[in-house]
C-alpha atoms as a PDB file:
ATOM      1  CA  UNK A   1     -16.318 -17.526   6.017  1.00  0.00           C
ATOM      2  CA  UNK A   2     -13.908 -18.359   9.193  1.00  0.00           C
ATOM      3  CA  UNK A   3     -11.104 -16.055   9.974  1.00  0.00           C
ATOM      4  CA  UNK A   4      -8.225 -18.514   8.362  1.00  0.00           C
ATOM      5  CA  UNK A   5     -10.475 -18.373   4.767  1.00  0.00           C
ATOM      6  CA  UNK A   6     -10.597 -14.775   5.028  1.00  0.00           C
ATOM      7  CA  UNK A   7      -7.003 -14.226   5.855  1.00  0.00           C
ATOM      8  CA  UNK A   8      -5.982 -15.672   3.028  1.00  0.00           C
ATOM      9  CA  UNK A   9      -8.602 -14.363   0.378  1.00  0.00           C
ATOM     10  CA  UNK A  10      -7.770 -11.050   2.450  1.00  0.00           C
ATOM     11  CA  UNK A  11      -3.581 -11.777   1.468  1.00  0.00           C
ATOM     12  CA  UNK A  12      -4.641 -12.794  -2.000  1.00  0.00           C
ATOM     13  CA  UNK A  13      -6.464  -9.245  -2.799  1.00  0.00           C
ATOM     14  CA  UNK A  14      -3.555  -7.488  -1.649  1.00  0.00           C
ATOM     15  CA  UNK A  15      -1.424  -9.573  -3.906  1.00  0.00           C
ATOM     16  CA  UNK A  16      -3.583  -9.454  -7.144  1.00  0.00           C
ATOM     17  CA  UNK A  17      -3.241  -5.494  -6.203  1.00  0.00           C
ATOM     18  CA  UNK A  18       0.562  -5.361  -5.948  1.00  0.00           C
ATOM     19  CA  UNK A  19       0.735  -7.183  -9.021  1.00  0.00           C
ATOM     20  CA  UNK A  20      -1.483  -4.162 -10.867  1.00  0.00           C
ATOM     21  CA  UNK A  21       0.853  -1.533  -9.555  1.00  0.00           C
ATOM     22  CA  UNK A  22       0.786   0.369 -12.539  1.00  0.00           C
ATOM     23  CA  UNK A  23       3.158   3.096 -13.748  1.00  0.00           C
ATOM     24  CA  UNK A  24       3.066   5.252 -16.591  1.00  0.00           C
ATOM     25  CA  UNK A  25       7.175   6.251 -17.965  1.00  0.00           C
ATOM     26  CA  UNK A  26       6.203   9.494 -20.418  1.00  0.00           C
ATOM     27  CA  UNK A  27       9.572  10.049 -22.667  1.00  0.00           C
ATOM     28  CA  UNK A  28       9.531  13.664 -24.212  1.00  0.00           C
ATOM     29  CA  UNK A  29      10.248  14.294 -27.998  1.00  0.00           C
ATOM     30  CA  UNK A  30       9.154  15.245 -31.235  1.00  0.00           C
ATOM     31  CA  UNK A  31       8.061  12.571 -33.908  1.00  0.00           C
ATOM     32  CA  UNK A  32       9.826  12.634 -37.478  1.00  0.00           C
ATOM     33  CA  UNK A  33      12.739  11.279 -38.711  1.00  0.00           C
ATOM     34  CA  UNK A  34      14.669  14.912 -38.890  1.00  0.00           C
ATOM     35  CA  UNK A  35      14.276  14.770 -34.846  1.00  0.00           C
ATOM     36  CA  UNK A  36      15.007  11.261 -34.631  1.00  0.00           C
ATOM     37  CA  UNK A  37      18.527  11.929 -33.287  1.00  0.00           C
ATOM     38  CA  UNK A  38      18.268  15.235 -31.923  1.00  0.00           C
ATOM     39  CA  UNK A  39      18.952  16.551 -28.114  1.00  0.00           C
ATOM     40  CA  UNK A  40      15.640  18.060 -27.584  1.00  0.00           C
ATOM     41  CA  UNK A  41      14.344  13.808 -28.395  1.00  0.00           C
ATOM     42  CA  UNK A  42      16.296  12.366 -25.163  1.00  0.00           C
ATOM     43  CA  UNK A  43      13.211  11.192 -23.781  1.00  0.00           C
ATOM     44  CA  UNK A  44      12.045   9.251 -26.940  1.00  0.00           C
ATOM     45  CA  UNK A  45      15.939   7.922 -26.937  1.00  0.00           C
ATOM     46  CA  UNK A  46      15.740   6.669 -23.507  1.00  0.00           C
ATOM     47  CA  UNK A  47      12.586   4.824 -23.689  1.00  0.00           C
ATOM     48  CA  UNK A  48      13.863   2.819 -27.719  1.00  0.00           C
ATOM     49  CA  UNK A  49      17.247   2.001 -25.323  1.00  0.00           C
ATOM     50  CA  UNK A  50      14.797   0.163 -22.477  1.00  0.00           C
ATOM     51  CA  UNK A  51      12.365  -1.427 -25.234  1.00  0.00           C
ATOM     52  CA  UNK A  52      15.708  -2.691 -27.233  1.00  0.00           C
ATOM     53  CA  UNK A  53      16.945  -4.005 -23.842  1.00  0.00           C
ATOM     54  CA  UNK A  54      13.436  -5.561 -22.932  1.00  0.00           C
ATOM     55  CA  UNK A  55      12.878  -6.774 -26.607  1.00  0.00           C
ATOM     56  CA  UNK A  56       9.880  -5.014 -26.199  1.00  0.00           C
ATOM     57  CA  UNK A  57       7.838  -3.196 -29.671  1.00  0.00           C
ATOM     58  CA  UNK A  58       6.389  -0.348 -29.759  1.00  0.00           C
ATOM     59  CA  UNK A  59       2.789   0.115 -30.913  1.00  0.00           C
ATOM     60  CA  UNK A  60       1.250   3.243 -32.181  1.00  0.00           C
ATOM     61  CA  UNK A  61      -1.885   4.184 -30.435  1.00  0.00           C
ATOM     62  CA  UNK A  62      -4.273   7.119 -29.291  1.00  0.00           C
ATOM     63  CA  UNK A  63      -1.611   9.981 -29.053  1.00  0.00           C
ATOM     64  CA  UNK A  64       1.281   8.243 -28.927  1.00  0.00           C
ATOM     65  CA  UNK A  65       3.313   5.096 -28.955  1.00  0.00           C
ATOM     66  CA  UNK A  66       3.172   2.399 -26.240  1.00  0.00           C
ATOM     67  CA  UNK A  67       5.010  -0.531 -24.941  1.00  0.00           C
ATOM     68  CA  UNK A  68       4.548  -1.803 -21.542  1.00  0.00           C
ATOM     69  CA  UNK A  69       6.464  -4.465 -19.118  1.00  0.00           C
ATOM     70  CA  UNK A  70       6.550  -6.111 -16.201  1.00  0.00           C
ATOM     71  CA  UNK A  71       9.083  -5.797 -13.297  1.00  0.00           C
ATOM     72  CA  UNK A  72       8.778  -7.526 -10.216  1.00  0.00           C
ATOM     73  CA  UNK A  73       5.041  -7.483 -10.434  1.00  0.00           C
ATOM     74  CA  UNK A  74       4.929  -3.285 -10.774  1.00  0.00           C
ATOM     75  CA  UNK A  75       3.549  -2.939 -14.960  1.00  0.00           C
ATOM     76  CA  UNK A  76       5.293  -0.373 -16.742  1.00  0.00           C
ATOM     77  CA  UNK A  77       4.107   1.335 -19.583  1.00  0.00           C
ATOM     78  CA  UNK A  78       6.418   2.962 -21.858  1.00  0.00           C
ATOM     79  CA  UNK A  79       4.879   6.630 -23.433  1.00  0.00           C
ATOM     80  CA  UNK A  80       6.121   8.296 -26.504  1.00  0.00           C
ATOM     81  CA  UNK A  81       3.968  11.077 -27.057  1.00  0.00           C
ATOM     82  CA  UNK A  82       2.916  11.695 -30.711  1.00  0.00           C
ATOM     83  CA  UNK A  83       1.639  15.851 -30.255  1.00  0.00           C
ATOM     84  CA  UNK A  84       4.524  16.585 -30.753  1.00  0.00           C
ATOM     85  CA  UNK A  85       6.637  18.647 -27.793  1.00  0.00           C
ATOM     86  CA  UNK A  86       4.575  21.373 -27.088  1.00  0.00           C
ATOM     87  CA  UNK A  87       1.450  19.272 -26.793  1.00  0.00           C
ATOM     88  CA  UNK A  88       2.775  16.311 -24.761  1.00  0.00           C
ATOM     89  CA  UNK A  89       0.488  17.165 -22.102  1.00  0.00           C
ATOM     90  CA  UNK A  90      -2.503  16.205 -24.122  1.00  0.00           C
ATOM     91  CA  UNK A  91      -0.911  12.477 -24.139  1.00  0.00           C
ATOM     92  CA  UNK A  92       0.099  12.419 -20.788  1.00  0.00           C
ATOM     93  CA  UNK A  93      -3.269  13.143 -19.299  1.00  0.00           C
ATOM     94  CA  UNK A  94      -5.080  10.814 -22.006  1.00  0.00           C
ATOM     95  CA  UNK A  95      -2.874   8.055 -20.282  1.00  0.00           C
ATOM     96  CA  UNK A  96      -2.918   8.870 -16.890  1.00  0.00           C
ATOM     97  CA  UNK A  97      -7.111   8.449 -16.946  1.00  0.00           C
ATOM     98  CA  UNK A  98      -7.244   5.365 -19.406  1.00  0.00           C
ATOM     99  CA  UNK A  99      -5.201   3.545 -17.029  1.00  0.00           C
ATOM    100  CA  UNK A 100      -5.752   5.217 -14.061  1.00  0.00           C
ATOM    101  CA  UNK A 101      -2.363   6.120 -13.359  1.00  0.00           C
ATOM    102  CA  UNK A 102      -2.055   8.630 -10.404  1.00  0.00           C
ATOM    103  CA  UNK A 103       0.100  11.664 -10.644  1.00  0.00           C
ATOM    104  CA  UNK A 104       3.134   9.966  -8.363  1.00  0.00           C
ATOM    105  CA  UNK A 105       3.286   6.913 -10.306  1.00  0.00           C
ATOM    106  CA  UNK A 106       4.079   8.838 -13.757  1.00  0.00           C
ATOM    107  CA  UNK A 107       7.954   9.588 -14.756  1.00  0.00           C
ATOM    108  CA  UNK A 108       8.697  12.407 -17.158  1.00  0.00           C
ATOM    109  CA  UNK A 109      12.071  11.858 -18.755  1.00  0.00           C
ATOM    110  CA  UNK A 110      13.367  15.400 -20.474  1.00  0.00           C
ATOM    111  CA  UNK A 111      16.103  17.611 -21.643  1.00  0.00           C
ATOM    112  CA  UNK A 112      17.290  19.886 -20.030  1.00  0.00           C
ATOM    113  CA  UNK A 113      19.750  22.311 -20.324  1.00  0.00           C
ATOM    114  CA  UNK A 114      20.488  23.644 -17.122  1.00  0.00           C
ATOM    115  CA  UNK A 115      22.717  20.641 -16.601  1.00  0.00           C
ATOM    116  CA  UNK A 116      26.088  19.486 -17.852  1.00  0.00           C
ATOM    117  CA  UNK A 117      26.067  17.114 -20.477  1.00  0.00           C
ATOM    118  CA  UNK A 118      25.227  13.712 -19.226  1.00  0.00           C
ATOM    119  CA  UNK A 119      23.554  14.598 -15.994  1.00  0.00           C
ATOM    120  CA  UNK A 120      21.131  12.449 -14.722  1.00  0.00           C
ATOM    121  CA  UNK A 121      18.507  13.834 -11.676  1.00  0.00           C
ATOM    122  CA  UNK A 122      15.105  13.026 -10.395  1.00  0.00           C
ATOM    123  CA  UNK A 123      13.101  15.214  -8.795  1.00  0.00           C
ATOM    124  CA  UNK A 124       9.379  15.185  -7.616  1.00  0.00           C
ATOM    125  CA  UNK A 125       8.728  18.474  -8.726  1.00  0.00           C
ATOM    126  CA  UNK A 126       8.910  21.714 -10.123  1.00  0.00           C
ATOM    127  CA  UNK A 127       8.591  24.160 -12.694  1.00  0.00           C
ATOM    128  CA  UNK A 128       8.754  23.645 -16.691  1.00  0.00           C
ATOM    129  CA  UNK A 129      12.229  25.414 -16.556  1.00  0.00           C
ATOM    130  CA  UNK A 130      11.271  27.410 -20.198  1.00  0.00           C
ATOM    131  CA  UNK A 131      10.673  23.529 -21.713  1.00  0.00           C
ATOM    132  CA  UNK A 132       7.309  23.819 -23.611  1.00  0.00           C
ATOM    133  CA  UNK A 133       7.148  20.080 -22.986  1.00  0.00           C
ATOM    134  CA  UNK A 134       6.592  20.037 -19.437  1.00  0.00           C
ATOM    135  CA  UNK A 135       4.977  23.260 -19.601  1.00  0.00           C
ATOM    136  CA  UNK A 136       2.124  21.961 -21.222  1.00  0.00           C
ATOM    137  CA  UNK A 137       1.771  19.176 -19.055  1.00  0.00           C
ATOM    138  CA  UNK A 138       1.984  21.414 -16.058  1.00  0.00           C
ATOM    139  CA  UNK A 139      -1.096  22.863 -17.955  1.00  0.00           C
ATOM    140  CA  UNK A 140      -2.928  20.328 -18.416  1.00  0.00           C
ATOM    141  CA  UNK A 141      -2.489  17.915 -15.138  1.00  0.00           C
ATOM    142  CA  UNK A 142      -3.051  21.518 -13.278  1.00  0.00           C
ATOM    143  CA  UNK A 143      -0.305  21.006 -11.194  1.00  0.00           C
ATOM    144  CA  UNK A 144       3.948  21.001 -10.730  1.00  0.00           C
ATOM    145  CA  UNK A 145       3.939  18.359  -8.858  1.00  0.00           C
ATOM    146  CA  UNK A 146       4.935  15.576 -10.381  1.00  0.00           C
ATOM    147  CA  UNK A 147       8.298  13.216 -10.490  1.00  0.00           C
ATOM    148  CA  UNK A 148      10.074  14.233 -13.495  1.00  0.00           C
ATOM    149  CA  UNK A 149      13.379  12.672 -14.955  1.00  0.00           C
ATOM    150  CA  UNK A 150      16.035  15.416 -16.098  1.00  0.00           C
ATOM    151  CA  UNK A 151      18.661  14.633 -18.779  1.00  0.00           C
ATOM    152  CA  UNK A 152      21.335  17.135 -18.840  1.00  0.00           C
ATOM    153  CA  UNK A 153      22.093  18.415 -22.155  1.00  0.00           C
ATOM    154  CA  UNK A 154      24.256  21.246 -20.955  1.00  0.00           C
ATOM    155  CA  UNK A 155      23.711  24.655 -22.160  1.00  0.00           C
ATOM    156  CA  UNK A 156      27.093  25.433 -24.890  1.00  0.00           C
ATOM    157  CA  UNK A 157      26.086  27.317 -27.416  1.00  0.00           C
ATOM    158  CA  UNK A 158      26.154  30.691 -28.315  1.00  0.00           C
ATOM    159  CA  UNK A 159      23.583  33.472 -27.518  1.00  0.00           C
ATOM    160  CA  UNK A 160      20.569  33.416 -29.735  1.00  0.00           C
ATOM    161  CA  UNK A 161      21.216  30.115 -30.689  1.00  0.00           C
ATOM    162  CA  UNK A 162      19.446  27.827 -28.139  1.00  0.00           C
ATOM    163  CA  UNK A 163      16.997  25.927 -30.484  1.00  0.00           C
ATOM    164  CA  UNK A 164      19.404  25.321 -33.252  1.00  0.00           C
ATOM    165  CA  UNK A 165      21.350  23.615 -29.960  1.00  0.00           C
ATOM    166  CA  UNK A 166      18.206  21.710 -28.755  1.00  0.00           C
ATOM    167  CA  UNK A 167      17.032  20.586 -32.138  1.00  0.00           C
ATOM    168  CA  UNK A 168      20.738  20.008 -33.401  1.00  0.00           C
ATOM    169  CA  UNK A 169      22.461  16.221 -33.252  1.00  0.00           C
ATOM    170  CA  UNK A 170      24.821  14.573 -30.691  1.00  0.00           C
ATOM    171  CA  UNK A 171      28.919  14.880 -31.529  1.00  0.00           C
ATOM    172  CA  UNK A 172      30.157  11.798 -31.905  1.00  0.00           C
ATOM    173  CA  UNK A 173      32.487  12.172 -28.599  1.00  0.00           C
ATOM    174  CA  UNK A 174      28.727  12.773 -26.770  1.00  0.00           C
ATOM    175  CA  UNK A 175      27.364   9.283 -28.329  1.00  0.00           C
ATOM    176  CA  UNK A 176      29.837   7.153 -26.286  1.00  0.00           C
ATOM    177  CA  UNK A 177      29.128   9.034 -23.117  1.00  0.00           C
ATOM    178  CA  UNK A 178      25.076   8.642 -24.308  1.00  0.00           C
ATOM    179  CA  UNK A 179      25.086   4.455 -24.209  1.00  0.00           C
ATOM    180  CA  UNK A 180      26.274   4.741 -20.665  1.00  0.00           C
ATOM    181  CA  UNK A 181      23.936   6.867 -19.233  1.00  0.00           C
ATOM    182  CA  UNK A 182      21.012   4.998 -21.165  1.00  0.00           C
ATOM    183  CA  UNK A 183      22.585   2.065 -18.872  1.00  0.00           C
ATOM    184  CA  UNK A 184      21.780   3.964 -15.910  1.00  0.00           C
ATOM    185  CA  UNK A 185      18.434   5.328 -17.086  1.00  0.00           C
ATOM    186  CA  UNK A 186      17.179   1.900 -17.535  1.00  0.00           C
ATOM    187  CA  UNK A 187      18.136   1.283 -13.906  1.00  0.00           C
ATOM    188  CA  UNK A 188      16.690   4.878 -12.347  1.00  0.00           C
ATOM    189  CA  UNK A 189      13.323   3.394 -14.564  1.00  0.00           C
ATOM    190  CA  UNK A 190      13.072   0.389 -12.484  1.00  0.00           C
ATOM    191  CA  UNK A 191      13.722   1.546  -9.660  1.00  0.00           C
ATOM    192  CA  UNK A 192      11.156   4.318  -9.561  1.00  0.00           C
ATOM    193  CA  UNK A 193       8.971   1.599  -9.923  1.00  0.00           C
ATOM    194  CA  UNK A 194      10.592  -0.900  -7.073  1.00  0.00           C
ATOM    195  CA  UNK A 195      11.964   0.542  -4.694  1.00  0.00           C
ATOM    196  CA  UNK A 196       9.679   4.540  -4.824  1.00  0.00           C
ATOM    197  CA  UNK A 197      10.916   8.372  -5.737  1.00  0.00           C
ATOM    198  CA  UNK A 198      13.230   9.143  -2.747  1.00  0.00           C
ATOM    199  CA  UNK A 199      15.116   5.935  -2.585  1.00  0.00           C
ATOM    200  CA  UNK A 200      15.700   6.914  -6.134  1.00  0.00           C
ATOM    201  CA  UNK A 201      16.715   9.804  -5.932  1.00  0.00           C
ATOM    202  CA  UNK A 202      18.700   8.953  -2.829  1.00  0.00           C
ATOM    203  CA  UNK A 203      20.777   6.724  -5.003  1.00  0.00           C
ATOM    204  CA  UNK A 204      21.047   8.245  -8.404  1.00  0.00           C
ATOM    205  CA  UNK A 205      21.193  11.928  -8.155  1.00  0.00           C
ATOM    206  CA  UNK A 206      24.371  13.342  -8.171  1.00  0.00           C
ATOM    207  CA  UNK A 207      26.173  10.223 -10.313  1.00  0.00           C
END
């Protein structure tokens, strides 16, 4: 082989890599219509807005349901865990080591009520923050360190009333507010993918 053959089968490699760039987008929630619609399910609403946008069906398989696109030649597989919330770990992992996903290249999208409604923030890690959803992933992946994507839900409601909050259903005045920041979800998605976690967060935390 002379040096111009193997530059270019050398190139070509690289390419057919680039193109493989996988990434695994893991949307939190519980399955069943009577959670359907409920704040605690942000992550399962976030992921139906990108497959509605991408025209893109979801199919149920091994722990979950799955839809996957391409964006600029990074794949993008979309995760809707079926363990319900406290078990989402179980999926996650499952998913990571079928497609041999590495820990930097997943994107946890969650609730979370530490922020005011609407709140949109990235982070590449830290700790489950009292969700059980990210606490058993923690668990099970052995480790906090991993980029997570934190929807604010905010946190009004009245003492000793925090899961009728999280498992209750949007006001209407919240729903308007919801399809724009599914707009900007979509785009904080992609760009995980394109352009990496601190350009991301660079440009979408704090907006």
């Amino acid at each position: 082989m002379n040096w111009l053959t193997h530059f270019f089968t050398k190139n070509k490699t690289s390419e057919n890599k680039e193109v493989m760039k996988k990434y695994l987008i893991v949307g939190l929630g519980n399955i069943g219509a009577e959670y359907v619609n409920t704040r605690h399910n942000i992550g399962f609403k976030v992921l139906d807005y990108v497959a509605q946008k991408e025209s893109l069906p979801f199919e149920t398989a091994k722990l979950g349901a799955v839809a996957e696109y391409s964006v600029k030649g990074r794949k993008l597989i979309l995760l809707k865990p079926n363990t319900y919330m406290n078990l989402s770990g179980k999926a996650v992992k499952y998913w990571m080591e079928k497609e041999n996903i590495a820990k930097e290249n997943i994107l946890v999208i969650t609730d979370d009520l530490n922020l005011p409604f609407g709140t949109l923030r990235i982070k590449a890690k830290g700790s489950d923050g009292g969700h059980n959803g990210l606490k058993n992933i923690q668990l099970l992946l052995n480790t906090t360190e991993y980029p997570r994507f934190r929807f604010g839900i905010s946190d009004e409601f009245k003492k000793g009333q925090q899961v009728d909050y999280v498992l209750g259903e949007w006001h209407e005045a919240e729903k308007v507010t919801l399809m724009e920041r599914f707009v900007m979800a979509k785009e904080i998605i992609e760009s995980f993918a394109l352009a990496g976690l601190a350009n991301t967060m660079n440009s979408f935390n704090g907006k």
